[in-house]
Protein backbone atom coordinates (compact mmCIF):
# COMPACT_ATOMS: atom_id res chain seq x y z
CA UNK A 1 -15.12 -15.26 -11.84
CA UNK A 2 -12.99 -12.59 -12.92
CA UNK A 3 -9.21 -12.89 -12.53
CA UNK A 4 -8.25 -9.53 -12.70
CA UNK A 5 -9.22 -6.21 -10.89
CA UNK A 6 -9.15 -4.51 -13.36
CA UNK A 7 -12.36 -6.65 -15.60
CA UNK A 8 -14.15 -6.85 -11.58
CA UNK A 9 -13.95 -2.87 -11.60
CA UNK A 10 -15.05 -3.01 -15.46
CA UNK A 11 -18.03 -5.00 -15.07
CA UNK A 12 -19.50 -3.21 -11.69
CA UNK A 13 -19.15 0.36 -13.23
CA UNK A 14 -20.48 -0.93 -17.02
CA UNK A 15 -23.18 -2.66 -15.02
CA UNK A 16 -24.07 0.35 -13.00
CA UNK A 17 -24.39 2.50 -16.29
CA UNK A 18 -26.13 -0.04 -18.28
CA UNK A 19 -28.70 0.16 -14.77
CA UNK A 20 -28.53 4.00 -15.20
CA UNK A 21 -29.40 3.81 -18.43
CA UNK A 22 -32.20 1.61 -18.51
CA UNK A 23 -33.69 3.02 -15.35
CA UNK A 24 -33.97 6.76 -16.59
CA UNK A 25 -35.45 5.72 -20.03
CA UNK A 26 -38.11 3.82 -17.69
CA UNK A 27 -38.52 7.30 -15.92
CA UNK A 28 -38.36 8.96 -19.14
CA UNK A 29 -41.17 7.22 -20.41
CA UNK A 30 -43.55 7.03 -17.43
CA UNK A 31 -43.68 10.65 -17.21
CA UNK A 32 -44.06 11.12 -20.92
CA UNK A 33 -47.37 9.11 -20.36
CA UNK A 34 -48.52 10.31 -17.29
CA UNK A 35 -48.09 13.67 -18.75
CA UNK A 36 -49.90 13.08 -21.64
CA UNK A 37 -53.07 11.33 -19.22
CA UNK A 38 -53.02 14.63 -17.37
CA UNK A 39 -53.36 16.86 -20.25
CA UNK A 40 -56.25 14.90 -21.66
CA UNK A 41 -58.16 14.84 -18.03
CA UNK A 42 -57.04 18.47 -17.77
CA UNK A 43 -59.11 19.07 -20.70
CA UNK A 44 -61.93 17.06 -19.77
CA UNK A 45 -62.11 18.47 -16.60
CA UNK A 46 -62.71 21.65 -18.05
CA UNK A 47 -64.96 20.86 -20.74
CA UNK A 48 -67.22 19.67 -17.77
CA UNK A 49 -66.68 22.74 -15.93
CA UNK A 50 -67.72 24.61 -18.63
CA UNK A 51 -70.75 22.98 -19.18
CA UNK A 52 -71.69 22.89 -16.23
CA UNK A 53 -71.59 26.50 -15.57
CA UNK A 54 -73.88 26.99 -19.12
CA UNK A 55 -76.54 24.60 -17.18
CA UNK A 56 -76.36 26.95 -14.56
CA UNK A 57 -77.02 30.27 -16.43
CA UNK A 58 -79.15 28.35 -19.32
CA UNK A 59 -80.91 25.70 -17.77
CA UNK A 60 -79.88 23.67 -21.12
CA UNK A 61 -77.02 21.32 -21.63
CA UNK A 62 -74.51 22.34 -24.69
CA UNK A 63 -72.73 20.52 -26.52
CA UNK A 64 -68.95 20.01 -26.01
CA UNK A 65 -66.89 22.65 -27.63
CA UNK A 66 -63.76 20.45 -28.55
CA UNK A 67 -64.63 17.98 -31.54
CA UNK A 68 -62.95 15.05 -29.76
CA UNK A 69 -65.32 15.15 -26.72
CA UNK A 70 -68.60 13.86 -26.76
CA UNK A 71 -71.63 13.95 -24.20
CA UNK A 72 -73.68 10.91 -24.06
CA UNK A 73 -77.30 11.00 -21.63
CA UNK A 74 -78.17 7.52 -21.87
CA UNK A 75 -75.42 4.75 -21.10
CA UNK A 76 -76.88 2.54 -23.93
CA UNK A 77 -75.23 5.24 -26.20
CA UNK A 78 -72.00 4.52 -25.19
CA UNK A 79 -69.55 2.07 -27.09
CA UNK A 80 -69.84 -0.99 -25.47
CA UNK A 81 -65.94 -1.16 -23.81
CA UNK A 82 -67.16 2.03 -22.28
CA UNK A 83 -70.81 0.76 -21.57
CA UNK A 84 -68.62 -2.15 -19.42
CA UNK A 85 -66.72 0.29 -17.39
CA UNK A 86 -69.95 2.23 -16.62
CA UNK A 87 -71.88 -0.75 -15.35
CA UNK A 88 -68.74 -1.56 -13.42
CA UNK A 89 -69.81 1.23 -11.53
CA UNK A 90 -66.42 3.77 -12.79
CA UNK A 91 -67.20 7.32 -12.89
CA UNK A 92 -63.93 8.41 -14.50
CA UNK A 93 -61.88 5.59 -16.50
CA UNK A 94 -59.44 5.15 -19.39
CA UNK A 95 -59.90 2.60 -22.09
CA UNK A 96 -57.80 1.28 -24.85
CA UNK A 97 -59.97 -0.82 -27.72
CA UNK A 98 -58.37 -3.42 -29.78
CA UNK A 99 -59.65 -1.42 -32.68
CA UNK A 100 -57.54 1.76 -32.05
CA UNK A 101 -59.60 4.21 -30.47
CA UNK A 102 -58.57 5.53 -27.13
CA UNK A 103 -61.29 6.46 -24.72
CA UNK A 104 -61.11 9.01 -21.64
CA UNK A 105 -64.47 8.82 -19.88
CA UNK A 106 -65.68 11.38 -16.84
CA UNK A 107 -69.10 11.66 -15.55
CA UNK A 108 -70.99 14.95 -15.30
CA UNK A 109 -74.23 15.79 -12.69
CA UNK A 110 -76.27 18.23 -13.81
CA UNK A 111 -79.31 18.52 -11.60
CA UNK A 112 -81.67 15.44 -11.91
CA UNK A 113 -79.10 14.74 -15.47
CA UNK A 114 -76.13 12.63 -15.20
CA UNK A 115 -74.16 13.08 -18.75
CA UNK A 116 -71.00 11.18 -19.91
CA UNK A 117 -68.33 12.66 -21.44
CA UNK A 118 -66.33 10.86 -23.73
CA UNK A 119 -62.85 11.79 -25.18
CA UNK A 120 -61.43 9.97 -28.08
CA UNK A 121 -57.88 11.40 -27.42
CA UNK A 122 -56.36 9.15 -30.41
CA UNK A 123 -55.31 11.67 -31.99
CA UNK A 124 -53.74 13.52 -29.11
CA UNK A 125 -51.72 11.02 -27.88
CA UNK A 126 -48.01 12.33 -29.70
CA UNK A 127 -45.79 10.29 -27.03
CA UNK A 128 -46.91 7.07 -28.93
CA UNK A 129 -46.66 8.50 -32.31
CA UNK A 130 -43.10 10.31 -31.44
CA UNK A 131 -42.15 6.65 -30.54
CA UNK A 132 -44.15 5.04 -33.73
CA UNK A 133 -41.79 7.75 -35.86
CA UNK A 134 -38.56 8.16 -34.49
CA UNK A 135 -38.38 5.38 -32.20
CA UNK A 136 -35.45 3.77 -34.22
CA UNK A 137 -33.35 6.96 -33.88
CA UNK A 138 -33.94 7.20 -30.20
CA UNK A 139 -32.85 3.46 -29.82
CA UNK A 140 -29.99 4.41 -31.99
CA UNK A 141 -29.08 7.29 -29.86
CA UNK A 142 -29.92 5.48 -26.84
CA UNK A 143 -27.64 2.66 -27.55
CA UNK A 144 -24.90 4.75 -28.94
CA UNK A 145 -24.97 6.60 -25.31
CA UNK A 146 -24.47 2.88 -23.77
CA UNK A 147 -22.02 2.07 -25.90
CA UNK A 148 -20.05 5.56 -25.02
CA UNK A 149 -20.45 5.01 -21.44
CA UNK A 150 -19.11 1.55 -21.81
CA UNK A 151 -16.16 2.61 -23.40
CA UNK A 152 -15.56 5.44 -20.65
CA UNK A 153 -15.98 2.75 -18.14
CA UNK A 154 -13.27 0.76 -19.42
CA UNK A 155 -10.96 3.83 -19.85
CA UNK A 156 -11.90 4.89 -16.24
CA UNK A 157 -11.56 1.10 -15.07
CA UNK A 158 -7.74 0.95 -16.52
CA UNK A 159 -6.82 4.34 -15.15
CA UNK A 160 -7.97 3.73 -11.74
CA UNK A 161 -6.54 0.15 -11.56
CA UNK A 162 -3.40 0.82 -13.44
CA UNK A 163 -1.21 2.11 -10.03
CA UNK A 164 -2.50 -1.09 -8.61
CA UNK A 165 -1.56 -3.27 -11.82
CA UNK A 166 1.85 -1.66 -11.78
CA UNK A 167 2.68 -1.82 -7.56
CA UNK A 168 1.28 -5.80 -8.20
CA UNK A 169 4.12 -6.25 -11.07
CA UNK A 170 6.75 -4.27 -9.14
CA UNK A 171 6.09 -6.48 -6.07
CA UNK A 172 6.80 -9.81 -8.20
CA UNK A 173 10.19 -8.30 -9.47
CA UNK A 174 13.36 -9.57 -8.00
CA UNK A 175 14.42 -6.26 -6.26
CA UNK A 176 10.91 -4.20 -6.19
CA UNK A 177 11.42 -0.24 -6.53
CA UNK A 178 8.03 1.39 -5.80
CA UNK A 179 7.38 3.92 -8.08
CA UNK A 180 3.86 4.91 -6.54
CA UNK A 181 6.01 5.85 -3.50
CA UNK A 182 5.50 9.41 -4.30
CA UNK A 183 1.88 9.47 -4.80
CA UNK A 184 0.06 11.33 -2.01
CA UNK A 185 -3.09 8.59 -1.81
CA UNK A 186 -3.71 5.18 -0.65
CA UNK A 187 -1.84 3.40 -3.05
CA UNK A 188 1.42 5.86 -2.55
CA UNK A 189 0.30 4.96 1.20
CA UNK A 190 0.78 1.21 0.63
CA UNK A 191 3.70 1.47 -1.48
CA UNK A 192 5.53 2.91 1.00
CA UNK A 193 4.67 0.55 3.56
CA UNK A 194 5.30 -2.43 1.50
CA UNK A 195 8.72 -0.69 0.41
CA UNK A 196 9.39 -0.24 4.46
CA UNK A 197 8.33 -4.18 4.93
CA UNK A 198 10.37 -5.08 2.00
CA UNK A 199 13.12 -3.17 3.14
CA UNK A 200 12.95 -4.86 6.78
CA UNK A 201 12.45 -8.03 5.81
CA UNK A 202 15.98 -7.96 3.68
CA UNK A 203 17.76 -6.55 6.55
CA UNK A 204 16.44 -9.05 8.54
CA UNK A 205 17.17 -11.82 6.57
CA UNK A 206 20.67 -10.23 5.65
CA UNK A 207 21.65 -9.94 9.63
CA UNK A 208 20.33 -13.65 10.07
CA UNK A 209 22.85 -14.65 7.01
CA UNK A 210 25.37 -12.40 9.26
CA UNK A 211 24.63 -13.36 12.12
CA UNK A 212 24.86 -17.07 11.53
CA UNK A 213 28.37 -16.29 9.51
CA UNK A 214 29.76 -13.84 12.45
CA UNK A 215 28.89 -16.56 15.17
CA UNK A 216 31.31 -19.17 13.34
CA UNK A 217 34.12 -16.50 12.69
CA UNK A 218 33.93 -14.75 16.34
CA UNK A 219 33.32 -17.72 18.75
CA UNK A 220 36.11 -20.37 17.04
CA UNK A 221 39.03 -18.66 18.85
CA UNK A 222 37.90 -18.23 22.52
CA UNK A 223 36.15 -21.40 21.69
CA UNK A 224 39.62 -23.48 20.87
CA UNK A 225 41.48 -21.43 23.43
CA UNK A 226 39.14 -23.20 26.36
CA UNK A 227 39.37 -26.09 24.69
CA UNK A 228 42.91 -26.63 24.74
CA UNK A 229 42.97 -25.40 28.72
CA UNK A 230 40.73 -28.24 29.64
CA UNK A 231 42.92 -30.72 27.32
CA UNK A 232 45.45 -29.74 28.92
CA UNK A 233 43.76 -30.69 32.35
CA UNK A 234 44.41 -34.40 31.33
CA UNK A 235 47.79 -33.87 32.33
CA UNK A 236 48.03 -31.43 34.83
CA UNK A 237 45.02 -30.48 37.58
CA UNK A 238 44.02 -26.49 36.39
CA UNK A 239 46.74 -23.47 37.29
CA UNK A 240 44.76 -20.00 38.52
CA UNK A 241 46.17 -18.59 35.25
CA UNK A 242 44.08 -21.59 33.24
CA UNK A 243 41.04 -20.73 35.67
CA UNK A 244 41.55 -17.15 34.77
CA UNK A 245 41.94 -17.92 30.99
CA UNK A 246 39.16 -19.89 31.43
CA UNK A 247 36.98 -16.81 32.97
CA UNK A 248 37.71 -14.54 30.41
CA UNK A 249 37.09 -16.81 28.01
CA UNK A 250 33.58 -17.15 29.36
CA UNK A 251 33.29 -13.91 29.73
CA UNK A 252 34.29 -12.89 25.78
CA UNK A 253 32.20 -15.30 25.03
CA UNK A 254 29.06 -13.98 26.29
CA UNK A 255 29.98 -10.14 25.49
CA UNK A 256 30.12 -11.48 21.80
CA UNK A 257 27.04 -13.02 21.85
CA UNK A 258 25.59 -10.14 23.29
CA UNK A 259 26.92 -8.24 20.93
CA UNK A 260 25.94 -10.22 17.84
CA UNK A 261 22.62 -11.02 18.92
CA UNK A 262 21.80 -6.91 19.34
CA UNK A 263 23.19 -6.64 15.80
CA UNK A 264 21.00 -9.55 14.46
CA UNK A 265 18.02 -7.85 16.37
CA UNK A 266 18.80 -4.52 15.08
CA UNK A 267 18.62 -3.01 18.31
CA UNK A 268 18.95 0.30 19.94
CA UNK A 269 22.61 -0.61 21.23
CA UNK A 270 23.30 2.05 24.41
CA UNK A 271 26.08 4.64 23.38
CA UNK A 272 28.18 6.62 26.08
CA UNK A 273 31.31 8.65 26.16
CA UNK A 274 34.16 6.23 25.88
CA UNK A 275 37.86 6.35 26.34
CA UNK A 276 38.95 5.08 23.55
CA UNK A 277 42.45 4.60 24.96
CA UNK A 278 41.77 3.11 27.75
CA UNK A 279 39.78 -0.15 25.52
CA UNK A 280 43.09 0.02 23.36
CA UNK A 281 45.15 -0.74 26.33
CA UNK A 282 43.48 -3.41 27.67
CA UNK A 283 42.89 -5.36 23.97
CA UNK A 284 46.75 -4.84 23.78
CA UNK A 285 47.31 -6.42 27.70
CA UNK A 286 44.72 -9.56 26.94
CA UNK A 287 46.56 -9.86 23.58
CA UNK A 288 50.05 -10.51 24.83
CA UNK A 289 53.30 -8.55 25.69
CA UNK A 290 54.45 -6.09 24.43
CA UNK A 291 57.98 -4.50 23.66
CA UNK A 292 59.17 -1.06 22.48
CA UNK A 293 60.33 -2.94 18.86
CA UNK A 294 57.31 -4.23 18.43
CA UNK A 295 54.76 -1.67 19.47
CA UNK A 296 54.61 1.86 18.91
CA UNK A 297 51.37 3.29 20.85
CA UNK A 298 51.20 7.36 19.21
CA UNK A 299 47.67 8.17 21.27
CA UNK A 300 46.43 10.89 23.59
CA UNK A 301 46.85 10.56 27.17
CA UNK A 302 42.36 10.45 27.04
CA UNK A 303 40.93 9.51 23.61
CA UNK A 304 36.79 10.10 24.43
CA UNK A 305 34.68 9.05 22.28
CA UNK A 306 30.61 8.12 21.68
CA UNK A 307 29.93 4.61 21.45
CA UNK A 308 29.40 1.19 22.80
CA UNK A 309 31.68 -0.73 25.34
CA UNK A 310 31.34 -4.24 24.10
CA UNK A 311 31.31 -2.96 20.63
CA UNK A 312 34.72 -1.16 20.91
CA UNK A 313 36.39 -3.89 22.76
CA UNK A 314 34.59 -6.51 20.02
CA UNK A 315 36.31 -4.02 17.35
CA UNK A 316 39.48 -3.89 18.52
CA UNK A 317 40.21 -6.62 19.66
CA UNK A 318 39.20 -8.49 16.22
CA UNK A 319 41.72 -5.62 14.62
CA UNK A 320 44.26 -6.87 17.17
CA UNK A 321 43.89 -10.53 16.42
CA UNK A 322 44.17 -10.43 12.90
CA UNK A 323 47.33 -8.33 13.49
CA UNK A 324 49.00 -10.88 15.64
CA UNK A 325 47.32 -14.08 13.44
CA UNK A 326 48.22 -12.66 10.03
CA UNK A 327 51.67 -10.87 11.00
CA UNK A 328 52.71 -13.71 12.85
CA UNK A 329 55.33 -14.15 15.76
CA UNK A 330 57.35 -11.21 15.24
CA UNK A 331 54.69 -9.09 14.15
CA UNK A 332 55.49 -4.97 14.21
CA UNK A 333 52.44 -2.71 15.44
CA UNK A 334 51.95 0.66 15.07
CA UNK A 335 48.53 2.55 16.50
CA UNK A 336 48.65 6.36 15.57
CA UNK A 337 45.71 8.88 16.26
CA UNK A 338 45.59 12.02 13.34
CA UNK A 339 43.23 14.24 12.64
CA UNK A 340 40.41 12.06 14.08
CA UNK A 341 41.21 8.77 12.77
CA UNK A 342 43.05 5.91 14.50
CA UNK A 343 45.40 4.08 12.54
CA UNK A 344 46.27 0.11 13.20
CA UNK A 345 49.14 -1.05 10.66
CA UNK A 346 50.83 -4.37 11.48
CA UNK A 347 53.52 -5.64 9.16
CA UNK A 348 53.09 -8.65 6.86
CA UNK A 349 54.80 -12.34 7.46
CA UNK A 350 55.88 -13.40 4.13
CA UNK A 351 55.03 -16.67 4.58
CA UNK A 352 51.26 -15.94 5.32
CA UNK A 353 50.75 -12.80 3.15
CA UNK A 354 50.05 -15.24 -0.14
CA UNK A 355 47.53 -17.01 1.97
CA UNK A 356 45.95 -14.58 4.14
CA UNK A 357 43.97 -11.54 3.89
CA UNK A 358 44.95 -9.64 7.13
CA UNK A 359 42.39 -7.01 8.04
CA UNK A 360 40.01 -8.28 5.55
CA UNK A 361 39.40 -11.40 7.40
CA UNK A 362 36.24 -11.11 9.63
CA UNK A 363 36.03 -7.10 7.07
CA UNK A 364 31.86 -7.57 7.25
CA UNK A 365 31.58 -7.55 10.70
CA UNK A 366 33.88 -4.96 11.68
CA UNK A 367 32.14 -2.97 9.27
CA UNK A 368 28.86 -3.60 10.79
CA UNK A 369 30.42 -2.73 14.32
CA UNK A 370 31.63 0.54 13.24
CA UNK A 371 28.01 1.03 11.04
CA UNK A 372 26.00 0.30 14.62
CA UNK A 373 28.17 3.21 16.69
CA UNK A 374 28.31 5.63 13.30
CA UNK A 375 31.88 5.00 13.21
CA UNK A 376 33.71 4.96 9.69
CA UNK A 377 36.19 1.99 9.27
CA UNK A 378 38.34 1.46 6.24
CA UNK A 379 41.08 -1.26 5.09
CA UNK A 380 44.44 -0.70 2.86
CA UNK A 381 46.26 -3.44 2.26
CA UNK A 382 50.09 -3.77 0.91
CA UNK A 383 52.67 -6.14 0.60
CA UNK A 384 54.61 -5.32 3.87
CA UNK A 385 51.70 -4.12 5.92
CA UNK A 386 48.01 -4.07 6.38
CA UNK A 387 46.27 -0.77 7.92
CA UNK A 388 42.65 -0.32 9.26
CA UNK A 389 41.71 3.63 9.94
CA UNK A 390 38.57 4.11 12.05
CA UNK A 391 37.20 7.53 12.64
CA UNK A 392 35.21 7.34 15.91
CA UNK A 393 32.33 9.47 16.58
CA UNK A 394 33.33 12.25 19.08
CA UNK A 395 30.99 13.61 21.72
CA UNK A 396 28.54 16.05 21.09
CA UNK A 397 30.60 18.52 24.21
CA UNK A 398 33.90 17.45 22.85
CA UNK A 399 36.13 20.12 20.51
């Protein structure tokens, strides 16, 4: 069994030549003969005619004019192979003698006469001499074709497998790159849909690794949060504030899912005109108060923008809680809007800054947020204070 296209494709196109071959030399030679029988009867046929038309005028039977024909009256004067075939009852016949004559027999009626003509076409018979003298050079020639035709099978075979050979060894690489993508054929054809599949199966295992990661990082604070409300319960019966907490826990909880499992999907996630603002505000009122030392809000009165709800809140409100977690207590925050970017800066507690990352913590999936909505999102970070810019998509009617 063959291992390899490439000898599969070799063998079926050296065996259809080598069939090719052999069966047009068979051709070759039956016609050759059959040829060479119809000459010879050709001639006998009109050596008969002739006579026959001499009987006519002459009332005599001639004698054959070509020296290799012969009429016989009597059957006992025919060589006995030929004397066999006549008995047999064969009117026309062709006989081969062990001896090396070659006999072409055809019986002739003239009146009350029945005369046999017999050809002894030895001589005439050049197909089997033309073998007999330069049979060796044909073979040569023939197998020297075969040979030529083998090797152009095998150059034809690699040429026509090679893409194939190639798109095989590129598949078994670490990171494939396709390089029959740009064929316009079949193989370009599947190159570019394995590339796609590739392609689609990495982002799909990537946004499992993310998703798996982003579910740890997002759900550990609301998580805790509830869970120190009911601990608390041990104590005390639940206050409407815990309740509420409690609520709005739930309900972050389940926007964040949402919101993670869309990303993990790759989904279509809905996009609308958004005031921006507005989702600012009310991350800043579930985040805590507020004072004029501590925040300085430099916004429009309406920010629109183009993207999703639960993303923006998701965004800033994991912007916000870094700020407050990273900055600590007496944290300083500053949210500017210029030239179409937002800008978050909170300042730095000294005791955390060694520690802590600030706005890089949780970095991948704000990224991915702001990558879902085609929003641009970028982190600087300093030894006082760390500063996010995001650059919001505006809406296609807004100037």
């Amino acid at each position: 069994m063959f291992n390899s296209i490439r000898h599969g494709l070799f063998a079926a196109l050296a065996g259809l030549t080598i069939l090719i071959c052999v069966f047009y030399t068979g051709l070759a030679l039956v016609i050759s003969y059959v040829t060479e029988d119809m000459l010879v009867d050709r001639l006998l046929e009109r050596e008969a005619s002739s006579m026959a038309v001499h009987f006519r005028a002459h009332g005599e039977i001639t004698s054959p004019g070509s020296d290799f024909i012969r009429a016989y009256r009597s059957v006992d004067a025919l060589p006995p192979v030929v004397r066999a075939q006549v008995i047999a009852g064969k009117e026309r016949a062709e006989i081969a003698t062990d001896t090396g004559q070659h006999y072409h027999l055809r019986t002739l009626d003239l009146a009350t006469q029945r005369i046999y003509l017999l050809a002894d076409v030895q001589p005439l018979l050049v197909v089997s001499k033309l073998f007999q003298d330069v049979g060796g050079f044909l073979t040569a020639v023939a197998l020297g074709l075969i040979a030529l035709a083998l090797l152009l099978a095998y150059w034809l075979a690699r040429r026509l497998v090679s893409p194939l050979l190639v798109l095989a060894d590129e598949v078994r690489g670490q990171t494939p790159v396709f390089s029959a993508a740009q064929r316009r054929d079949e193989i370009g054809y599947l190159a570019q849909k394995l590339n796609t599949t590739i392609n689609e199966l990495k982002a799909s295992l990537h946004r499992e690794h993310a998703f798996t990661r982003d579910v740890s990082h997002e759900l550990r604070t609301p998580l805790t949060v509830m869970n120190n409300t009911l601990t608390q319960t041990q104590s005390r019966p639940l206050a409407s504030q815990d309740i509420a907490q409690l609520q709005a826990g739930l309900a972050d909880i389940g926007n964040t899912i949402d919101v993670l499992f869309a990303l993990a999907r790759a989904e279509h996630i809905a996009q609308e005109v958004i005031d921006l603002r507005g989702c600012i505000e009310e991350s800043l009122l579930r985040a805590g108060d507020w004072d004029e030392e501590r925040l300085v809000l430099d916004l429009p009165e309406r920010l629109p923008v183009t993207g999703n709800r639960h993303l923006i809140l998701l965004l800033v409100n994991n912007c916000l809680g870094n700020a407050l977690f990273h900055g600590g207590a007496n944290v300083r925050l500053e949210l500017t809007f210029r030239d179409g970017v937002i800008g978050i800066v909170n300042s730095v507690d000294a005791g955390r800054a060694v520690t802590m990352q600030g706005f890089l913590h949780g970095l991948n999936l704000l990224q991915r947020i702001a990558k879902a909505m085609q929003w641009e999102i970028s982190f600087h970070a300093s030894e006082t204070a760390y500063r996010v810019d995001i650059k919001p998509r505006k809406p296609l009617d807004f100037t």
